[in-house]
Protein backbone atom coordinates (compact mmCIF):
# COMPACT_ATOMS: atom_id res chain seq x y z
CA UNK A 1 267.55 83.31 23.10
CA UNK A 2 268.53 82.72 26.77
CA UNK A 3 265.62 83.81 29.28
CA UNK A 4 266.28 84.88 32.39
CA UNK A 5 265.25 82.57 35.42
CA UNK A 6 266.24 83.52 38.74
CA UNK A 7 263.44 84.99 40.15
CA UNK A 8 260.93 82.12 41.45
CA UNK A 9 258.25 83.87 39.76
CA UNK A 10 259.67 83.38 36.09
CA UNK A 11 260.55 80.17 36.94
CA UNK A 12 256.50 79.23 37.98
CA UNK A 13 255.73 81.91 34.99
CA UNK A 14 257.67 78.92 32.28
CA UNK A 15 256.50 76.17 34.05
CA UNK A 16 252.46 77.44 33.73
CA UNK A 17 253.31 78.23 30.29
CA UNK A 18 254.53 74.99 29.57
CA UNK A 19 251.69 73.00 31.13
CA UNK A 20 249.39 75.04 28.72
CA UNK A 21 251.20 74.26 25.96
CA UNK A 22 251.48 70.45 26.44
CA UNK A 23 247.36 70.54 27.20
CA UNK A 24 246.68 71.88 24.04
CA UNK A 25 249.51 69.88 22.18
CA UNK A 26 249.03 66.61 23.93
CA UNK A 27 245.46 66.01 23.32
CA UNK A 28 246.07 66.88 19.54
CA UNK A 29 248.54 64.50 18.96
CA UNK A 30 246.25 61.79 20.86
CA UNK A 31 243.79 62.65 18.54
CA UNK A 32 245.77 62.28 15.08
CA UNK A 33 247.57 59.22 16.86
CA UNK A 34 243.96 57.45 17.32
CA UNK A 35 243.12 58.78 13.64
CA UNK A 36 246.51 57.64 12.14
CA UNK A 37 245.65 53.95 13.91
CA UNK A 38 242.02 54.07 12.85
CA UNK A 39 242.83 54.70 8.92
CA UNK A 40 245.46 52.02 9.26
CA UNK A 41 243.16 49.21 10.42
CA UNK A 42 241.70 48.42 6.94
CA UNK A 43 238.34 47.60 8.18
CA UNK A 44 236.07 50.15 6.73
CA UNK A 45 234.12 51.59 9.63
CA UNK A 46 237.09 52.02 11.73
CA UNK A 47 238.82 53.99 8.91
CA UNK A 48 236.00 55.83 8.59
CA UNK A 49 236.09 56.95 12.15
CA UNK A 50 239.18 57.91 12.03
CA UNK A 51 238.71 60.56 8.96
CA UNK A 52 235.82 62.03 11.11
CA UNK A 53 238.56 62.56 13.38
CA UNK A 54 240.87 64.92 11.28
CA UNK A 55 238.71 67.64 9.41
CA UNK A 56 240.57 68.57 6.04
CA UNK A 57 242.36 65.04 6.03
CA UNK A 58 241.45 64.11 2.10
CA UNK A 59 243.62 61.52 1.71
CA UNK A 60 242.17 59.64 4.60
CA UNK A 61 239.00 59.87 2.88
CA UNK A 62 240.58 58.80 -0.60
CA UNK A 63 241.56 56.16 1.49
CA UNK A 64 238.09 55.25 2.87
CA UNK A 65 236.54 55.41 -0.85
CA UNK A 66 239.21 53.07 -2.30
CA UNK A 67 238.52 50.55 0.64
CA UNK A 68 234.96 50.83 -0.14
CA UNK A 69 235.20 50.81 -4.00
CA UNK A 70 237.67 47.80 -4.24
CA UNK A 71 236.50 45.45 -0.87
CA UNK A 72 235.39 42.59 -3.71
CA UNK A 73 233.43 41.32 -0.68
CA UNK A 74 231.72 44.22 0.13
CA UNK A 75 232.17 46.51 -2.38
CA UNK A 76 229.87 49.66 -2.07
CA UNK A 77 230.81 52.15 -5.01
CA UNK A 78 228.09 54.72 -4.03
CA UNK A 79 229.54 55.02 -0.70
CA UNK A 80 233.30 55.52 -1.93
CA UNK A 81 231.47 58.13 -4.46
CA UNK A 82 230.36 60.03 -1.20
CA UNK A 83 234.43 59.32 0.31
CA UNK A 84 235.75 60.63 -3.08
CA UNK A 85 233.34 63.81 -3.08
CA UNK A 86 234.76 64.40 1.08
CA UNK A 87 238.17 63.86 -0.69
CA UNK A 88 237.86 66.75 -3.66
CA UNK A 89 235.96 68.94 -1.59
CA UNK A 90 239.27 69.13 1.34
CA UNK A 91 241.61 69.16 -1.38
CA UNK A 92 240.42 70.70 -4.99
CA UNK A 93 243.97 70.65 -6.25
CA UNK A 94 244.65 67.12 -5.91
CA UNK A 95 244.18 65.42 -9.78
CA UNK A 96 244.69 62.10 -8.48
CA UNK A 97 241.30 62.60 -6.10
CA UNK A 98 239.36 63.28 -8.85
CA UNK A 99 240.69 60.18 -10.91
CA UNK A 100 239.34 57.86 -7.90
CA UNK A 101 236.03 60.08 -8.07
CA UNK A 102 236.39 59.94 -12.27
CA UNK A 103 236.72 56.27 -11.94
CA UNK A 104 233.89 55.30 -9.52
CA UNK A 105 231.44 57.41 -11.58
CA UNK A 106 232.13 55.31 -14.48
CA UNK A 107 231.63 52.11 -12.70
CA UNK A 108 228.40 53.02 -11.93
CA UNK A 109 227.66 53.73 -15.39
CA UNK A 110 227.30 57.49 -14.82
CA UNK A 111 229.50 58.58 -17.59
CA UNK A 112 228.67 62.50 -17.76
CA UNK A 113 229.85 63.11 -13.77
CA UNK A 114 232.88 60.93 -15.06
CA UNK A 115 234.06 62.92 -17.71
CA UNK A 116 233.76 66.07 -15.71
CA UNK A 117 235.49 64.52 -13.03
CA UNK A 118 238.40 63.59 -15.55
CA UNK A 119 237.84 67.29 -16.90
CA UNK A 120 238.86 68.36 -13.36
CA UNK A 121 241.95 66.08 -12.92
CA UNK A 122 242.99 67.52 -16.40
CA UNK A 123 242.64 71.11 -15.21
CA UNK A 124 244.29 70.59 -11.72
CA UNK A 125 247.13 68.74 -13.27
CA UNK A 126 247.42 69.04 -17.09
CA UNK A 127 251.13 68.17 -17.62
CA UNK A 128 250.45 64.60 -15.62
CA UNK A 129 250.82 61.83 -18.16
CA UNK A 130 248.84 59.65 -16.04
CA UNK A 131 246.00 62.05 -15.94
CA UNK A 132 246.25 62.15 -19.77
CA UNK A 133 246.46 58.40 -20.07
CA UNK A 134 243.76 58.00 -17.75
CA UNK A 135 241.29 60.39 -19.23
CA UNK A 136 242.73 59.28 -22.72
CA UNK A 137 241.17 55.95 -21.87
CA UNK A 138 238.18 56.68 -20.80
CA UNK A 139 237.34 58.97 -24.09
CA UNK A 140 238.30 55.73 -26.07
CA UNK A 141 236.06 53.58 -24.22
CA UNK A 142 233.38 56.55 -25.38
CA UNK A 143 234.70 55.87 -28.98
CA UNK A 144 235.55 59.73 -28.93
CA UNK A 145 238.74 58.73 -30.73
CA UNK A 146 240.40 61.94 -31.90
CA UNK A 147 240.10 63.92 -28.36
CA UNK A 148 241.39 60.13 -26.44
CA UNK A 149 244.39 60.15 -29.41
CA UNK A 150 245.35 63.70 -28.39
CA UNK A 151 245.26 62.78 -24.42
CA UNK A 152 247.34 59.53 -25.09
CA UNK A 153 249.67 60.89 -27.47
CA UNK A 154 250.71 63.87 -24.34
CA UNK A 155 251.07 61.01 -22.03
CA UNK A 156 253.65 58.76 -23.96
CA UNK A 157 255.27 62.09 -24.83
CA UNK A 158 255.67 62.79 -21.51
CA UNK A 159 256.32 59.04 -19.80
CA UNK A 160 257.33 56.49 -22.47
CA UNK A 161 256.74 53.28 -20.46
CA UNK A 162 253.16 54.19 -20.90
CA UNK A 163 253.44 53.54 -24.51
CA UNK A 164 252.87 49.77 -24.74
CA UNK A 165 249.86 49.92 -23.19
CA UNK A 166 248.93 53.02 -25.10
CA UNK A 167 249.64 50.66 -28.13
CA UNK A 168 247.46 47.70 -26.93
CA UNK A 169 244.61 49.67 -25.87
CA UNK A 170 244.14 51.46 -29.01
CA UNK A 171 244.48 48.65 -31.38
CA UNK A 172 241.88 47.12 -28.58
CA UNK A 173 239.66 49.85 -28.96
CA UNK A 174 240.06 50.65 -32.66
CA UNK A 175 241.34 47.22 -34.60
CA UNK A 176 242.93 50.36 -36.68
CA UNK A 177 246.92 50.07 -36.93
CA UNK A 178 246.60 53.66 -39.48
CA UNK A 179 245.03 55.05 -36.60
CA UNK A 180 247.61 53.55 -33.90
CA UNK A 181 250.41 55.38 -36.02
CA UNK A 182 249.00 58.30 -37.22
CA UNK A 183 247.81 59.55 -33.81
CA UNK A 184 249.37 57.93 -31.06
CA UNK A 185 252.87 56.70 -32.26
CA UNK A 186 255.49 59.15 -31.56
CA UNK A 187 257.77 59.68 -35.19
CA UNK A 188 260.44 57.32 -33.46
CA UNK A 189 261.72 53.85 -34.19
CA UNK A 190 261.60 52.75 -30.60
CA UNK A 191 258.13 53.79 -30.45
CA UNK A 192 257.30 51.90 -33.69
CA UNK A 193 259.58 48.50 -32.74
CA UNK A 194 257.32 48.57 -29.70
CA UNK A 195 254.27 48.26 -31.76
CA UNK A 196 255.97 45.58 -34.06
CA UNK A 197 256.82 43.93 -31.11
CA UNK A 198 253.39 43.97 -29.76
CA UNK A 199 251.51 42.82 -32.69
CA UNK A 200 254.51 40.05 -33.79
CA UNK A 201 254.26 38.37 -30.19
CA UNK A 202 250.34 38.74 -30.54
CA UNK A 203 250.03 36.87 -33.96
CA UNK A 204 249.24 39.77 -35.70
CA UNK A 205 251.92 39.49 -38.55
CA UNK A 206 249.65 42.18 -41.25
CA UNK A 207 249.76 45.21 -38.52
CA UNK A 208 252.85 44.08 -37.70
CA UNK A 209 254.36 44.55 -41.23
CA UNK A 210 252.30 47.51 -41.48
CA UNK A 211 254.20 49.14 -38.95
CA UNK A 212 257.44 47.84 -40.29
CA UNK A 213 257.13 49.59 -43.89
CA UNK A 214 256.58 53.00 -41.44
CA UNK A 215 259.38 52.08 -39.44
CA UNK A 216 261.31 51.65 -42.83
CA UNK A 217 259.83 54.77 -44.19
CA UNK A 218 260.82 57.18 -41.30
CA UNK A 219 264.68 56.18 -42.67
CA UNK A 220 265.90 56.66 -39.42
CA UNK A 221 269.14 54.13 -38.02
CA UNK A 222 268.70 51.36 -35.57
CA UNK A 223 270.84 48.51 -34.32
CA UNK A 224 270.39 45.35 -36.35
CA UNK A 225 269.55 43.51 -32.85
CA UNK A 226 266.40 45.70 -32.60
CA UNK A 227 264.83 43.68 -35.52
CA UNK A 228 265.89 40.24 -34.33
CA UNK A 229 262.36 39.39 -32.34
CA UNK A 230 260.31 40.43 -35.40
CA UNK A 231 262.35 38.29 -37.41
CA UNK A 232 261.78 35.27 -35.24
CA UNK A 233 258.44 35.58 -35.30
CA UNK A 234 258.18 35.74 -39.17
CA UNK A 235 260.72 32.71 -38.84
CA UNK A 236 257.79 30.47 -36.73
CA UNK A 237 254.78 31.87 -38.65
CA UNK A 238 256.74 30.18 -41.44
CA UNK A 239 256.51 33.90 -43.65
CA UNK A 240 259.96 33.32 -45.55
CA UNK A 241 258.85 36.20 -48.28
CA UNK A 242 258.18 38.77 -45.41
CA UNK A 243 261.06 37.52 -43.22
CA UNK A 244 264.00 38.15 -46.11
CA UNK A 245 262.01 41.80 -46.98
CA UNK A 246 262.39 42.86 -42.98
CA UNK A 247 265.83 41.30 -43.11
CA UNK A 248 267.18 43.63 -45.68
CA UNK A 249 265.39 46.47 -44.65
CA UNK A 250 267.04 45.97 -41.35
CA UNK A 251 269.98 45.57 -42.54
CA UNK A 252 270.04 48.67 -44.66
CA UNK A 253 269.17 50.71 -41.80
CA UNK A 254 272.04 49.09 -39.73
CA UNK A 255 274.16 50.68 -42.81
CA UNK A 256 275.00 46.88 -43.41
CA UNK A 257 275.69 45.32 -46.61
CA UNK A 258 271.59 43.84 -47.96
CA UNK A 259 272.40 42.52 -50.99
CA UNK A 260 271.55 39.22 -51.47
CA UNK A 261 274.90 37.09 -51.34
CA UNK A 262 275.73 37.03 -55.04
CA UNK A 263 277.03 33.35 -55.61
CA UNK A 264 273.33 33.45 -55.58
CA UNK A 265 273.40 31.03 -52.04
CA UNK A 266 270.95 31.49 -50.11
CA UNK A 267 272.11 31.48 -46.52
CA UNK A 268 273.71 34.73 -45.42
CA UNK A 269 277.50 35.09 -44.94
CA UNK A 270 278.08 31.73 -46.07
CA UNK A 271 281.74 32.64 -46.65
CA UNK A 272 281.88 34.01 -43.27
CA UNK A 273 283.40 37.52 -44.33
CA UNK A 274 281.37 39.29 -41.36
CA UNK A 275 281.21 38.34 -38.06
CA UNK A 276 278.11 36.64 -37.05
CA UNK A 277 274.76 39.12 -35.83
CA UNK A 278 273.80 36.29 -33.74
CA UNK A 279 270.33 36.45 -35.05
CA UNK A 280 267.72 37.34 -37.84
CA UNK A 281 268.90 35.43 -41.13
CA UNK A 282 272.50 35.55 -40.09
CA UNK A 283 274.63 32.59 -38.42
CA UNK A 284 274.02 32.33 -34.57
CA UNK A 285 276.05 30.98 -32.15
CA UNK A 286 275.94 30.39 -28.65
CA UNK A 287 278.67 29.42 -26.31
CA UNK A 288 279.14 25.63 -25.59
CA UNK A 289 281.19 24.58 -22.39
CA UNK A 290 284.20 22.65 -23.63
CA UNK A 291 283.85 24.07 -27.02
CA UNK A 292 286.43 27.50 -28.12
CA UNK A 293 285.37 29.39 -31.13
CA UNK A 294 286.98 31.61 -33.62
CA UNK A 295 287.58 32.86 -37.16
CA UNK A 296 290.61 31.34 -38.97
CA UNK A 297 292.63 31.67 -42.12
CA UNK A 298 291.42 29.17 -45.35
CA UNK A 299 293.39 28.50 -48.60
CA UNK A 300 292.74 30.49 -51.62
CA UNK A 301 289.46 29.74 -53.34
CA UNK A 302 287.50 28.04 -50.52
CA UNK A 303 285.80 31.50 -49.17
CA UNK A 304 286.75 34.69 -46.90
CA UNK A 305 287.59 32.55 -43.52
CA UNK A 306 286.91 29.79 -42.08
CA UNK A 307 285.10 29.13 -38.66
CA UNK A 308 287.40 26.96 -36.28
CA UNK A 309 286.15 25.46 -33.20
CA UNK A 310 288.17 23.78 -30.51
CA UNK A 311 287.12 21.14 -28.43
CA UNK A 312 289.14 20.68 -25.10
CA UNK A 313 288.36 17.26 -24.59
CA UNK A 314 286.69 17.58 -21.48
CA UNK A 315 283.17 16.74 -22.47
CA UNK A 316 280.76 14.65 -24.09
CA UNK A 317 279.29 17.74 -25.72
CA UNK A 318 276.89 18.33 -27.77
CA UNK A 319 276.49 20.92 -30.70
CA UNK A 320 274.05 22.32 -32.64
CA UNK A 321 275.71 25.95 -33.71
CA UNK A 322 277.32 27.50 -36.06
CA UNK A 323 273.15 27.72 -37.06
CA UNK A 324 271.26 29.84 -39.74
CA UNK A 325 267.66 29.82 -40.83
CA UNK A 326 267.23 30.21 -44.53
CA UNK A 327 264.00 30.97 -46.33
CA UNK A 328 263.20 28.67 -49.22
CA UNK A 329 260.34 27.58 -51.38
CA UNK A 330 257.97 24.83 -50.70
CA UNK A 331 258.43 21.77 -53.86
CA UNK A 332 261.54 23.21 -54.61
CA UNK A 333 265.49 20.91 -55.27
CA UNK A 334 268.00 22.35 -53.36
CA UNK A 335 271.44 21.26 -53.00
CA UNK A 336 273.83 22.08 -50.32
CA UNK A 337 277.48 22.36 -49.78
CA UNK A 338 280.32 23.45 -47.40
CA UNK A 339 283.88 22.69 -46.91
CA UNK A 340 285.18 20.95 -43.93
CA UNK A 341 288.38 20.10 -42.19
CA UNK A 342 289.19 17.91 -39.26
CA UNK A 343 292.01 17.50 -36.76
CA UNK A 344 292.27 14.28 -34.56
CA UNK A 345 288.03 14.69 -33.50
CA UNK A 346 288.00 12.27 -30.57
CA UNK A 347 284.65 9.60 -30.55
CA UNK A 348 282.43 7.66 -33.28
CA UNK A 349 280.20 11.08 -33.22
CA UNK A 350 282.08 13.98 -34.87
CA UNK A 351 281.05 16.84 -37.38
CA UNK A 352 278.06 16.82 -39.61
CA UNK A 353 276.01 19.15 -41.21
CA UNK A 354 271.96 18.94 -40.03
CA UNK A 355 269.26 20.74 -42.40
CA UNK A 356 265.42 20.37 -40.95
CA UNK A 357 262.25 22.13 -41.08
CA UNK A 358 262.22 23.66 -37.95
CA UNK A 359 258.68 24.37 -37.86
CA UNK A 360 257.01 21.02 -39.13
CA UNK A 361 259.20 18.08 -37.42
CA UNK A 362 260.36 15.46 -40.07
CA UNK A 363 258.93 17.49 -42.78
CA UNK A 364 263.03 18.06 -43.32
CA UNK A 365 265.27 16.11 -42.15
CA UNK A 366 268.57 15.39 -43.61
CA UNK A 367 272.70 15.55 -43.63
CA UNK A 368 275.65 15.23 -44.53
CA UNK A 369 278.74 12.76 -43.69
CA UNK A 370 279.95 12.17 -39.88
CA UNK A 371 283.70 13.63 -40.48
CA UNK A 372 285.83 12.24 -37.11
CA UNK A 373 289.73 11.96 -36.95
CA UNK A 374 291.64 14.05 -39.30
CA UNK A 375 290.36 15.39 -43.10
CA UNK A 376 292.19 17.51 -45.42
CA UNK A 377 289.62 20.52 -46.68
CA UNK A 378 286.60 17.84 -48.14
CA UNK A 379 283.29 19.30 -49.70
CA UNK A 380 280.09 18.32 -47.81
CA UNK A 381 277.12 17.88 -49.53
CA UNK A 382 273.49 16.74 -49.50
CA UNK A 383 270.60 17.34 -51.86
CA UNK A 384 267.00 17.95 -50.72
CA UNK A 385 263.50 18.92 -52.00
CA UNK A 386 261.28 21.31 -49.60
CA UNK A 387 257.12 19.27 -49.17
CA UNK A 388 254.77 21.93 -49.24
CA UNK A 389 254.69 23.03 -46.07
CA UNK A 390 258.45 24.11 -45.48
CA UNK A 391 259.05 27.65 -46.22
CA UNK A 392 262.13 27.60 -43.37
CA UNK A 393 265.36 25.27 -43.47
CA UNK A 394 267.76 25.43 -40.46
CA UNK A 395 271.01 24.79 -41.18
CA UNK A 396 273.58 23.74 -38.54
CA UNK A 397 277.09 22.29 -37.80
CA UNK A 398 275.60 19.05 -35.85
CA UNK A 399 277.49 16.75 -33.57
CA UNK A 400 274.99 14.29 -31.33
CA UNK A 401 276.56 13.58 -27.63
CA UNK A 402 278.56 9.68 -28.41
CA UNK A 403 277.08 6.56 -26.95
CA UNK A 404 280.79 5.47 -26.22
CA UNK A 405 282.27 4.84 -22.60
CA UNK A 406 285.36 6.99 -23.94
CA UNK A 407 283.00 9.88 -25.29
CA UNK A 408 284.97 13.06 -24.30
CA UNK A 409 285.09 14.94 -27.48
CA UNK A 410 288.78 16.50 -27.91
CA UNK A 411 290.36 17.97 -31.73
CA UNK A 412 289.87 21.04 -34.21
CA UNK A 413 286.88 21.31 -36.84
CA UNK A 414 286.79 24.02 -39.71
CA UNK A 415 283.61 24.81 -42.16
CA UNK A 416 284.11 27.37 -44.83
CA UNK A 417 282.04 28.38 -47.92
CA UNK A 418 278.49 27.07 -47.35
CA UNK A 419 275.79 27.47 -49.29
CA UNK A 420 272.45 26.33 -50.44
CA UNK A 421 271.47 26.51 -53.92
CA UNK A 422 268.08 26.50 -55.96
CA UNK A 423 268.93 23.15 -57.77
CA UNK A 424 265.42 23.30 -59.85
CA UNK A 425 261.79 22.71 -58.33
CA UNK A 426 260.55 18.91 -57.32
CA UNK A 427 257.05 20.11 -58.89
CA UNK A 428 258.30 21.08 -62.03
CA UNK A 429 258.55 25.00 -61.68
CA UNK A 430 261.45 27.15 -62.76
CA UNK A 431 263.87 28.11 -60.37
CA UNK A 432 263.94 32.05 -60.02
């Protein structure tokens, strides 16, 4: 809208209108500058200061009380109380004030004001999943389990990434993995790999498997890689029985093949039918500069294919892979065998099978023949007998970097049909 200004008089009118303006504006906007600078200066008096300067500012006061409640020099809890209660008072509707208010009560022991103050958040905000996880929290730290279960189960239902701590601070709080499912757990595999996961990398193999027969038990599908760290961690807490029982189960839920192999061998895909999973108690390998790898073609009656691997020459390389750990039986005979072909392998080191503990070093420790040059399809093969403490064998296509001035590793290798077989038991036992 245009206004009119040619008479002098409108024009003195706008001006005296505009000097009115700017003396009520400008002295305003001094003030909340000053108050904005004060409540950014950290030091507690200052910020206070500048609070006093903006009635119905809460979150400068929020701000105050967390300064107070957290300065580990000079912390003063029963003044960020009295911030906190400035803070809720301005602003009722603000859940997060009343956490800070919920939370200093409880340092200071006062429980009851606490859990009303939590009772508020709740009621200002009761879809917030950190107000549930926060409150949920606090009522397990009261050992009121079943109301905390209820709080913590709405906030991983509504924000997932909440769950692992939900997980650790239950089990924390409760040492009761029934509990941890039955309550908190959504009825999801992720949710329960997340609580195999925790207690695996904790130690804790018996909640650990706990959860896994209710992961099994929900019979719903997950990717074979989901198991792999749970398998590991059977695999270094030397647990071969468990290990092979999650392996199948995991396997059957992958809607793979879990029957043991039935030329009863005990390593997994020792005819190399599948390709490899890369993990659990399946062959792993991992790419090796100056090494190709592939599947190839093998003569009838030595297995399903045969891995070929290609050295370029370009190296002194060396290799540990194609690898698979195989669950055994401690004072047991075993005997193990493969087929093998060469093609011109370059250097004194060339191909060789390596079997070891991999959990007790030199408990295990044995191979078969260095192959170099060029071999027509040869069977490899070594017997052993497991001490009492292996329950693991590792089992891997070995070649050791050559001492050699000329030690660039060029030709083909093949291995087809390996397996490892109960040969009888060292202590006298039957073989099952």
């Amino acid at each position: 809208m245009e206004i009119p200004l040619e008479s002098a008089g409108r024009r003195w009118g706008l001006v005296v209108v505009s000097l009115a303006i700017a003396a009520i504006l400008i002295p305003q906007a001094c003030v909340l500058w000053l108050a904005r600078n004060r409540l950014n200066s950290e030091e507690v008096d200052v910020m206070e200061r500048g609070a006093e300067l903006t009635p119905g500012d809460a979150a400068g006061w929020d701000r105050v009380g967390r300064l107070r409640q957290w300065d580990f020099l000079h912390q003063d809890v029963s003044a960020a109380i009295t911030d906190y209660l400035k803070a809720v008072h301005e602003e009722p509707r603000s859940a997060y004030y009343w956490l800070d208010l919920a939370g200093a009560y409880e340092v200071t022991g006062d429980d009851v004001r606490a859990a009303d103050a939590f009772a508020h958040a709740k009621a200002v905000y009761p879809a917030s999943s950190e107000v549930a996880f926060d409150y949920g929290n606090f009522l397990l730290r009261q050992g009121e389990y079943a109301p905390a279960f209820e709080e913590l189960r709405a906030a991983v239902r509504a924000d997932p990434t909440l769950l692992p701590l939900a997980i650790s601070r239950t089990w924390r709080s409760t040492g009761d993995v029934n509990q941890l499912v039955n309550q908190v757990l959504p009825a999801n595999a992720d949710a329960y790999f997340q609580a195999v996961d925790f207690f695996a990398a904790s130690g804790l193999m018996e909640p650990a498997l706990a959860v896994w027969q209710r992961l099994v038990g929900l019979d719903q599908p997950f990717d074979l890689p989901r198991s792999f760290p749970f398998i590991d961690e059977l695999i270094h807490s030397d647990r071969a029985e468990d290990a092979r029982a999650v392996w199948r189960g995991a396997l059957s839920a992958a809607g793979l093949p879990h029957d043991d192999p039935p030329n009863g061998s005990l390593l997994w895909n020792g005819d190399f039918s599948r390709n490899f999973s890369n993990g659990g108690l399946d062959w792993r390998w991992t790419d090796v500069l100056g090494a190709n790898f592939s599947f190839d073609s093998v003569p009838s009656g030595k297995g399903s294919r045969a891995v070929r691997l290609d050295f370029t020459g370009g190296r002194n390389l060396e290799l540990a892979a194609p690898a698979q750990y195989v669950a055994v039986e401690p004072g047991r005979s075993y005997h193990f065998r493969a087929l093998m072909r060469t093609d011109l392998i370059t250097t004194e080191s060339g191909m060789r099978f390596s079997i070891v503990d991999p959990n007790h070093g030199g408990a295990v420790a044995t191979g078969t023949d260095n192959f170099t040059g060029s071999h027509d399809w040869t069977a490899v093969e070594t017997d052993l007998v497991t001490p009492p403490e292996t329950h693991f064998l590792l089992v891997r296509l070995r070649r050791n970097p050559s001492r050699l001035f000329d030690s660039k590793l060029a030709g083909t290798a093949w291995i087809a049909d390996v397996t490892l077989l109960p040969s009888g038991s060292a202590a006298g036992t039957t073989p099952r």
